[in-house]
Protein backbone atom coordinates (compact mmCIF):
# COMPACT_ATOMS: atom_id res chain seq x y z
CA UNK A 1 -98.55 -185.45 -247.69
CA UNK A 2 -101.22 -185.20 -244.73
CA UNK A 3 -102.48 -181.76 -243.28
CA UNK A 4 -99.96 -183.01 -240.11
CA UNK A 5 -96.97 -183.95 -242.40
CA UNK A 6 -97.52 -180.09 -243.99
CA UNK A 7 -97.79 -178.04 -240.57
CA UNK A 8 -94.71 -179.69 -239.12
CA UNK A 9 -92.78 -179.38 -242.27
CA UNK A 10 -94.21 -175.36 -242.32
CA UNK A 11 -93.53 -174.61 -238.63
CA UNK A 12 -90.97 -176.50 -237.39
CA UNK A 13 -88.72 -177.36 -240.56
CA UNK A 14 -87.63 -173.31 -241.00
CA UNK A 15 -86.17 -173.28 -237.33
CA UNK A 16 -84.38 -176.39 -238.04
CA UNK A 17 -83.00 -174.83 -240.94
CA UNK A 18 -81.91 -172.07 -239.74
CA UNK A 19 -79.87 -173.84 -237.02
CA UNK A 20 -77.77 -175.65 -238.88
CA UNK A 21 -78.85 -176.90 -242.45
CA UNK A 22 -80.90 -180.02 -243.97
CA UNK A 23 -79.04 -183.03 -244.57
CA UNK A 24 -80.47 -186.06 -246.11
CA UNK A 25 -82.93 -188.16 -244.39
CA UNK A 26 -80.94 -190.63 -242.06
CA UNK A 27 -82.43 -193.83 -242.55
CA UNK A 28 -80.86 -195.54 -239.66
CA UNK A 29 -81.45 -192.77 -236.73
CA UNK A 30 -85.46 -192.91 -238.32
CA UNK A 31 -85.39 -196.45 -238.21
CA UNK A 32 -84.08 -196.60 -234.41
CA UNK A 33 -86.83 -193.64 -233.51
CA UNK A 34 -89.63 -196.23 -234.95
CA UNK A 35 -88.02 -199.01 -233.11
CA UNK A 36 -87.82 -196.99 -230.14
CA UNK A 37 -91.28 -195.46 -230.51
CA UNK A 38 -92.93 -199.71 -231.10
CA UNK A 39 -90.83 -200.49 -228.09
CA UNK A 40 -92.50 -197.78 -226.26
CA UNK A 41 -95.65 -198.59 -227.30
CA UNK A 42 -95.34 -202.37 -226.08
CA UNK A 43 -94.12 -201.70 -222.86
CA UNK A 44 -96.91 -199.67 -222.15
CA UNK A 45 -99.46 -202.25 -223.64
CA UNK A 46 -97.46 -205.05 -221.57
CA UNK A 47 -97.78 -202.80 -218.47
CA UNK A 48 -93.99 -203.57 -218.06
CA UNK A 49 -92.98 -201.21 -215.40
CA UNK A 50 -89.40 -202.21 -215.58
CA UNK A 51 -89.14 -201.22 -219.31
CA UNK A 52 -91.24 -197.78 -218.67
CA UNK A 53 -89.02 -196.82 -216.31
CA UNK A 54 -85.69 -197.70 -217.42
CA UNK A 55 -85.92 -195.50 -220.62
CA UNK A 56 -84.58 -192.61 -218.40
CA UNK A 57 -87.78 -190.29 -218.42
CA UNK A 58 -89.74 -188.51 -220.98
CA UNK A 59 -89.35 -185.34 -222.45
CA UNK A 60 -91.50 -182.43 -221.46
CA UNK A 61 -94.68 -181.84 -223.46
CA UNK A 62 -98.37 -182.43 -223.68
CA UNK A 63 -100.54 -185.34 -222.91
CA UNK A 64 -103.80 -186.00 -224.05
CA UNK A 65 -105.70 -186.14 -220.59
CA UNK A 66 -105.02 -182.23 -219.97
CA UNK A 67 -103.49 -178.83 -221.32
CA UNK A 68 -101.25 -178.27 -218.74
CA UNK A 69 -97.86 -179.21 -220.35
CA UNK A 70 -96.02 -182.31 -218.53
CA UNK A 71 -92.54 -181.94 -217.11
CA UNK A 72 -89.66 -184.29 -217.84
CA UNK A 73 -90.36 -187.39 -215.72
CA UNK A 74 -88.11 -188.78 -213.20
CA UNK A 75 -88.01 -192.27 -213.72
CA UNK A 76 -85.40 -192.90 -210.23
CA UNK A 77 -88.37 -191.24 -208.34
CA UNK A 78 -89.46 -193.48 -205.66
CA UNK A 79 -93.04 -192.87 -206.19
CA UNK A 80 -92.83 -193.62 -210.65
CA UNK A 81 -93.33 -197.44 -209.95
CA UNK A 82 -96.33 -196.96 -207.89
CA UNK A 83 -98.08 -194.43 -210.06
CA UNK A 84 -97.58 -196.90 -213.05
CA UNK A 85 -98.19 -200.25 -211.03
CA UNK A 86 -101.56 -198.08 -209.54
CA UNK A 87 -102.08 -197.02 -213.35
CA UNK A 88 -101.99 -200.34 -215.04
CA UNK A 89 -104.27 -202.11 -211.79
CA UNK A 90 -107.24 -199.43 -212.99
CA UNK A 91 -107.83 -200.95 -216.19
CA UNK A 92 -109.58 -204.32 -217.19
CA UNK A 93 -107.16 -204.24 -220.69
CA UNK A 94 -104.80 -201.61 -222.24
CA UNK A 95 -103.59 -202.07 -225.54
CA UNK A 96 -101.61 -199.93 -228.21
CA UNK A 97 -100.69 -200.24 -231.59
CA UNK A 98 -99.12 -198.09 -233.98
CA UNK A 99 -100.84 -196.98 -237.32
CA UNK A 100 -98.88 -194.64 -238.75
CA UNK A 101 -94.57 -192.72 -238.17
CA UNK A 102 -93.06 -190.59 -239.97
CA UNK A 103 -89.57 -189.42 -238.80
CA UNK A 104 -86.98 -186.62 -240.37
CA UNK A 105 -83.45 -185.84 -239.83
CA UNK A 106 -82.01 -182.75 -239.39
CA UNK A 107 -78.62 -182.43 -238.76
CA UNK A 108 -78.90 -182.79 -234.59
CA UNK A 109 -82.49 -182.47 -234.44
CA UNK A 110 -85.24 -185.24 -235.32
CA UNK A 111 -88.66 -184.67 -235.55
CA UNK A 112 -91.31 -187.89 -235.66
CA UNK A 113 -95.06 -187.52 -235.97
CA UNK A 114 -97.63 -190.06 -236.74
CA UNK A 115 -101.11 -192.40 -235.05
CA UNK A 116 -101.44 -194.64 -232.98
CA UNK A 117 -104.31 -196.35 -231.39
CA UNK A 118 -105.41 -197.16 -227.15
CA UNK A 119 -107.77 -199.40 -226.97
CA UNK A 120 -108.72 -199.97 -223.23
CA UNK A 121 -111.57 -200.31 -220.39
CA UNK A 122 -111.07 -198.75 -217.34
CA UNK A 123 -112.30 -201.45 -214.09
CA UNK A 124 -115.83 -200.37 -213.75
CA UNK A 125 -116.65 -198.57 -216.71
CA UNK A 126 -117.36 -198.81 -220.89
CA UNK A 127 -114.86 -199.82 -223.19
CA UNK A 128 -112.63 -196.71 -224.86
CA UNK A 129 -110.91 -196.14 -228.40
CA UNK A 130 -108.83 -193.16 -229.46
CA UNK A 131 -106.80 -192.64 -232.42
CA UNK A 132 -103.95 -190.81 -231.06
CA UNK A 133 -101.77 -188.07 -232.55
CA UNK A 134 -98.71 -187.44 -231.54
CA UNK A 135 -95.24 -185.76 -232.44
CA UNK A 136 -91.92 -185.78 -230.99
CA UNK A 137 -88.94 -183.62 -231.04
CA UNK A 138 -85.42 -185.37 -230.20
CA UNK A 139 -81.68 -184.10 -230.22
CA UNK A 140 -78.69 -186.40 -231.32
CA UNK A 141 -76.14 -186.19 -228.60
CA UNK A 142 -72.42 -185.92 -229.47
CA UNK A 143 -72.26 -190.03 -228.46
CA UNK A 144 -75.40 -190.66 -230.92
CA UNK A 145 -77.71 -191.20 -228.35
CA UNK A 146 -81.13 -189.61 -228.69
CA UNK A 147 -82.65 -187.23 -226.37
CA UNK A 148 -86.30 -186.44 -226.21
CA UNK A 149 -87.20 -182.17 -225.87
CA UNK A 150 -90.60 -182.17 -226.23
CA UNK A 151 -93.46 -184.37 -227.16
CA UNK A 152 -96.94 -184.21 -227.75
CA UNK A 153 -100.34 -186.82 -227.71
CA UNK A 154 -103.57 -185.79 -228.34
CA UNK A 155 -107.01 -187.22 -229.28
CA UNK A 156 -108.90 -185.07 -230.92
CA UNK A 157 -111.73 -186.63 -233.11
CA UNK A 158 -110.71 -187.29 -236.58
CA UNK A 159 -113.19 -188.51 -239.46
CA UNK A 160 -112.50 -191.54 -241.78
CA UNK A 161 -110.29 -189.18 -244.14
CA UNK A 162 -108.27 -188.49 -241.01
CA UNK A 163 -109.36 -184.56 -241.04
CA UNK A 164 -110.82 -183.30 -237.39
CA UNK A 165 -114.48 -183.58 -236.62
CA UNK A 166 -115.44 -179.90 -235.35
CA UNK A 167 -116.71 -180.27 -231.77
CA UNK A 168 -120.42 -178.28 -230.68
């Protein structure tokens, strides 16, 4: 188990707990989170507006590109299709792949944490690479469906063990 796997289990598990009990892991709701997270991931690497935007926003959280946390995204906001169609024109290539998802199940609540990689190269300047972190925290809804609560991406620099490289 990875230092990541061990903080989320340390910090988040114990509130989960004590909201309602540990059931066994539920294969099928952490096999539609990875679909749903590779789904994600290739709409965003297609630069498929239509798919970005039909998902019904994203929960609120962090992004890598600031500290300030994000709010939930409005999706039916005139002005989402031109920030992504403006966002996708700014790069020569943008492409994503997943490395690594782990996802549990507790009762309601689902947490999923893992890598993933953006390659791209903004119009104008050098080529980039990131190994991304991220983790997300979802609800089960009475109907099944999943809702995203919070979510989190960054890129801190990690060495070839996957440990973080202390910044100067």
């Amino acid at each position: 188990m990875n230092r990541l796997s061990r903080m989320v289990l340390v910090f988040v598990a114990p509130l989960l707990l004590s909201a309602g009990g540990v059931r066994a892991q539920d294969a099928a709701v952490a096999a539609e989170v990875e679909a749903s997270y590779r789904a994600a991931l290739a709409a965003w690497a297609a630069a498929d507006v239509d798919a970005i935007t039909s998902g019904g926003g994203s929960a609120a959280g962090f992004g890598f590109r600031s500290l300030a946390p994000r709010g939930v995204d409005d999706p039916e906001a005139p002005y989402a299709r031109a920030l992504l169609q403006a966002f996708f024109a700014s790069f020569e290539y943008y492409n994503l792949e997943l490395e690594e998802i782990h996802t549990a199940v507790y009762d309601h609540a689902v947490v999923s944490w893992g890598f993933h990689t953006e390659d791209f190269k903004h119009r104008g300047r050098e080529p980039e690479r990131y190994r991304v972190r991220f983790s997300m925290t979802l609800l089960r809804e009475d109907d099944g469906r999943l809702r995203g609560v919070l979510s989190h991406r960054d890129i801190q620099p990690f060495g070839d063990e996957g440990r973080y490289v202390p910044r100067h």
